[in-house]
Protein backbone atom coordinates (compact mmCIF):
# COMPACT_ATOMS: atom_id res chain seq x y z
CA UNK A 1 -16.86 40.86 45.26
CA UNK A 2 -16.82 41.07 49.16
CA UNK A 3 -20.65 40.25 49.33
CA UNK A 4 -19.69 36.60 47.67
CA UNK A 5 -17.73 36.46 51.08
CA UNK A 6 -20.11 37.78 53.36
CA UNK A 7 -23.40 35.55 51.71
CA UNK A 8 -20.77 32.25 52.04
CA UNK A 9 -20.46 33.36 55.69
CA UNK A 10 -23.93 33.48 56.50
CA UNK A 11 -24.77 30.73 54.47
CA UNK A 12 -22.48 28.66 56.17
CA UNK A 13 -22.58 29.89 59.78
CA UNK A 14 -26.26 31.13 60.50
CA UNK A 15 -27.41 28.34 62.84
CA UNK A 16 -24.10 28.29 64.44
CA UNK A 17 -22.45 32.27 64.75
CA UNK A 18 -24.73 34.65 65.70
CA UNK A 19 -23.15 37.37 63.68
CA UNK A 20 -22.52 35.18 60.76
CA UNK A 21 -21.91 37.12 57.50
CA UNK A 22 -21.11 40.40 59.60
CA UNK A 23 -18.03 42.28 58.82
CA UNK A 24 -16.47 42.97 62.38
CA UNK A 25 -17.43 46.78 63.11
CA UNK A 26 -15.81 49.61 65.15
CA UNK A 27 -19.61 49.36 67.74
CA UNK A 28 -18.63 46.11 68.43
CA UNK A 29 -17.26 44.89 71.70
CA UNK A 30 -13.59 46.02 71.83
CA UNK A 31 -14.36 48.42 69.11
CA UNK A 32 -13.80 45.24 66.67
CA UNK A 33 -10.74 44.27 67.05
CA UNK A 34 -9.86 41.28 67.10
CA UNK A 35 -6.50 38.99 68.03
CA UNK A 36 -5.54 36.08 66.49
CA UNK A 37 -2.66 33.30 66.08
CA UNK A 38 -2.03 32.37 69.94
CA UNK A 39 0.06 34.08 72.02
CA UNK A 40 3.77 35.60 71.67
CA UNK A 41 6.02 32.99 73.52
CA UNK A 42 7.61 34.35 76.62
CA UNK A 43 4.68 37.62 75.97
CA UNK A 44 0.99 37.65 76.58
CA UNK A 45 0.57 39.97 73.19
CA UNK A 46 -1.52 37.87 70.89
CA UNK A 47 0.91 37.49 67.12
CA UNK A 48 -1.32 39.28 64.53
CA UNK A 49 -3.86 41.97 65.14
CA UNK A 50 -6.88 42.16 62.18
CA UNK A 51 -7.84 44.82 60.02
CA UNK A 52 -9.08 47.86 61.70
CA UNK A 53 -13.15 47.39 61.08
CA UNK A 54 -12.94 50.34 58.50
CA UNK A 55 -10.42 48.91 56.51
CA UNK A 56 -11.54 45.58 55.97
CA UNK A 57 -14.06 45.89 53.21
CA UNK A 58 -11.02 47.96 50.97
CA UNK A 59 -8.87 44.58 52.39
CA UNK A 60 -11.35 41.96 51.33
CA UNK A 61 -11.71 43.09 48.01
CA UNK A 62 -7.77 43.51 47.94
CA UNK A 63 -7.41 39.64 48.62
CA UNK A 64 -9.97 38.62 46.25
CA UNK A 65 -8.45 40.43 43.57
CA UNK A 66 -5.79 37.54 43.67
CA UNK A 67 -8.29 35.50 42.21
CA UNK A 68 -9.14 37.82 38.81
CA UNK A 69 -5.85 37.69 37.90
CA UNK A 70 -4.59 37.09 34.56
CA UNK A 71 -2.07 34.07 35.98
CA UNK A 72 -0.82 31.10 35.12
CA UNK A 73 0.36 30.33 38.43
CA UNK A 74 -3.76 29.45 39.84
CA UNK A 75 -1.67 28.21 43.25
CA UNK A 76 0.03 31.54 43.82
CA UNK A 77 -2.77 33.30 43.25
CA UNK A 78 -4.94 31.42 45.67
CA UNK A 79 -2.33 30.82 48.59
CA UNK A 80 -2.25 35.06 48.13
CA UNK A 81 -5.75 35.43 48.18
CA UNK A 82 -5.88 33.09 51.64
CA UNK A 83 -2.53 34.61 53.01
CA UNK A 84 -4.17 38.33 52.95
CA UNK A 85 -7.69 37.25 53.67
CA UNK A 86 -6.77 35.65 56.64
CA UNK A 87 -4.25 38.54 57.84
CA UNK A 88 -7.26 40.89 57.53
CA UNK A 89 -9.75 38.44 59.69
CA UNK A 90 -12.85 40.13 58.44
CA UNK A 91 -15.01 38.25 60.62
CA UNK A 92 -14.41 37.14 64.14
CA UNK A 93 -15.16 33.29 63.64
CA UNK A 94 -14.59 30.85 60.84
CA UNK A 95 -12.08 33.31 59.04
CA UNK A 96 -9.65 30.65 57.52
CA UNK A 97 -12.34 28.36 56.94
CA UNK A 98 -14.17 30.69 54.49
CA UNK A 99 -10.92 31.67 52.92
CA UNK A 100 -10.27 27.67 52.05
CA UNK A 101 -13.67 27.00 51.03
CA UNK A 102 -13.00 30.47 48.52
CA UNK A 103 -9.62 28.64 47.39
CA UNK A 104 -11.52 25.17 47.38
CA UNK A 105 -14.43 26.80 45.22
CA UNK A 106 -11.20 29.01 43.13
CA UNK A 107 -9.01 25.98 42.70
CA UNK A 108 -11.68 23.31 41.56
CA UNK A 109 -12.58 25.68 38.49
CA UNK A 110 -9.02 25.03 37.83
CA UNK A 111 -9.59 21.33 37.84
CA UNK A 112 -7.37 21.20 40.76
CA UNK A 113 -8.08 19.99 44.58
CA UNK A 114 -6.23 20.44 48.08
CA UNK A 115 -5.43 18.16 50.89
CA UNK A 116 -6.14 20.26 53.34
CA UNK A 117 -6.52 18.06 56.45
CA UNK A 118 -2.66 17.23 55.67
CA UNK A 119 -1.71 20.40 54.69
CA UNK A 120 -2.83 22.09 57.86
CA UNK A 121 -1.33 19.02 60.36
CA UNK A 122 2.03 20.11 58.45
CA UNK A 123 3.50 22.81 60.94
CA UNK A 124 5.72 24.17 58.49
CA UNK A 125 2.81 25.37 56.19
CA UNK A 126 1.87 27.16 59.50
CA UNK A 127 4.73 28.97 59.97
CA UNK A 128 5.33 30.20 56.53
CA UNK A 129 2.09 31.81 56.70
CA UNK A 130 2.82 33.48 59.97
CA UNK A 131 5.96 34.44 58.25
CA UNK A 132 4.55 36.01 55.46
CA UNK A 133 1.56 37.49 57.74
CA UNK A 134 4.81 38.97 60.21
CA UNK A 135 6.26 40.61 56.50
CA UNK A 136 2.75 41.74 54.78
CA UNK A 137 4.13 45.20 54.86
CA UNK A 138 8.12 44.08 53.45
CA UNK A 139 8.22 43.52 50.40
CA UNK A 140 11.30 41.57 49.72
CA UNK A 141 10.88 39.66 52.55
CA UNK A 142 7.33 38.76 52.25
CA UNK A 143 8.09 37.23 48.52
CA UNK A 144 11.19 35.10 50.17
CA UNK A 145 8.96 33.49 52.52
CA UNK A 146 6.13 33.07 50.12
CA UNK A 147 8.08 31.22 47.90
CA UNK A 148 8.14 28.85 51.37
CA UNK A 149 4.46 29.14 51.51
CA UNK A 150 4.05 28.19 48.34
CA UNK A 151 6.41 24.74 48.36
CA UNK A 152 4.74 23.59 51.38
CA UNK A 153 1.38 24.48 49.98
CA UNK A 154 1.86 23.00 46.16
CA UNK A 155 2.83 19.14 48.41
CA UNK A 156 -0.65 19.10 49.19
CA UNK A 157 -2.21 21.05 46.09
CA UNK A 158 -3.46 17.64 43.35
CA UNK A 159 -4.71 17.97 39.37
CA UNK A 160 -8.15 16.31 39.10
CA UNK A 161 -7.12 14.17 36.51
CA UNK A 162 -4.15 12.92 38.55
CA UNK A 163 -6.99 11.56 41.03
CA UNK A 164 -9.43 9.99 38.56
CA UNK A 165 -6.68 8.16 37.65
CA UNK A 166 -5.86 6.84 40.92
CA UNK A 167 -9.45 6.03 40.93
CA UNK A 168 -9.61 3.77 38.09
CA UNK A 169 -6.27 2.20 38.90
C-alpha cells in the first residue's frame, strides 16, 4: 500500500524535490525529523513533530487503511486517512498535497469531488485538524473534534451528480 504513496510522490515531484518519493530516514540531516505547522505562539517550538523515520512506513500503511474500510461514511474515512497521513509527514515536502490528491483519487471512485481551494482558505478546517493532530493519542477527545473536522470538511465535500446537474442547468 505505502509504495502507491511513495510512486505518486516521485511521479509528481521528480523534476521539482530532489528526494521525491523518499521516505524521510534517520541518515538524513537532523536524523529526519522534521517540524511542521508554524510556530507555537508566544514559543519558538514548532506545533507537531513527524513520525520518527522508523515508524513511518508502519504509520503510512496505518492511514491508508482508512481507505479499505468497509464504510459507508467514504468522507470519514478519507478526512482520517488525510488527518493521520499528514500527522505522520512521511516525506519532508508536498506531504498534504499527496494526501489530497490520495483523497481526490479515494473520493472520485465514490463519485464524489472536493473544493479544496475553499476548503483550505476556511481557517476553521485548519484548526480542527490541528486539533485532532494535538489529540491523535486521546481518544475521546480526538473523536469530539473530528466530528468538527468532519462538518467543516463535508461544506466543501460535492456528489458528482449534484455538479453535472449544475452543468446542464
Amino acid at each position: 500500500m505505502g509504495l502507491l504513496i511513495r510512486f505518486s510522490h516521485e511521479f509528481l515531484y521528480k523534476n521539482i524535490l530532489k528526494n521525491a518519493g523518499r521516505f524521510r530516514d534517520a541518515k538524513d540531516k537532523n536524523l529526519g525529523k522534521v517540524y511542521f505547522g508554524g510556530e507555537k505562539q508566544r514559543s519558538l517550538q514548532y506545533k507537531f513533530e513527524g513520525a520518527p523515520p522508523n515508524e513511518i512506513i508502519a504509520k503510512v500503511v496505518e492511514s491508508l487503511a482508512c481507505l479499505f474500510e468497509e464504510s459507508e461514511q467514504p468522507i470519514e474515512c478519507a478526512l482520517h486517512f488525510y488527518q493521520k497521513f499528514v500527522l505522520c509527514h512521511p516525506y519532508y515536502d508536498a506531504n498534504g498535497r499527496i494526501a489530497r490528491f490520495i483523497v481526490n483519487v479515494y473520493l472520485n471512485y465514490q463519485d464524489m469531488v472536493v473544493d479544496w481551494e475553499h476548503l483550505l482558505d476556511n481557517k476553521l478546517f485548519i484548526k480542527h485538524l490541528n486539533n485532532c493532530h494535538r489529540r491523535a493519542g486521546q481518544p475521546k477527545e480526538f473523536g469530539e473534534y473530528f466530528r468538527f473536522l468532519v462538518k467543516a470538511f463535508r461544506k466543501h465535500v460535492r456528489e458528482k451528480k449534484d455538479l453535472e446537474n449544475c452543468a446542464t442547468d
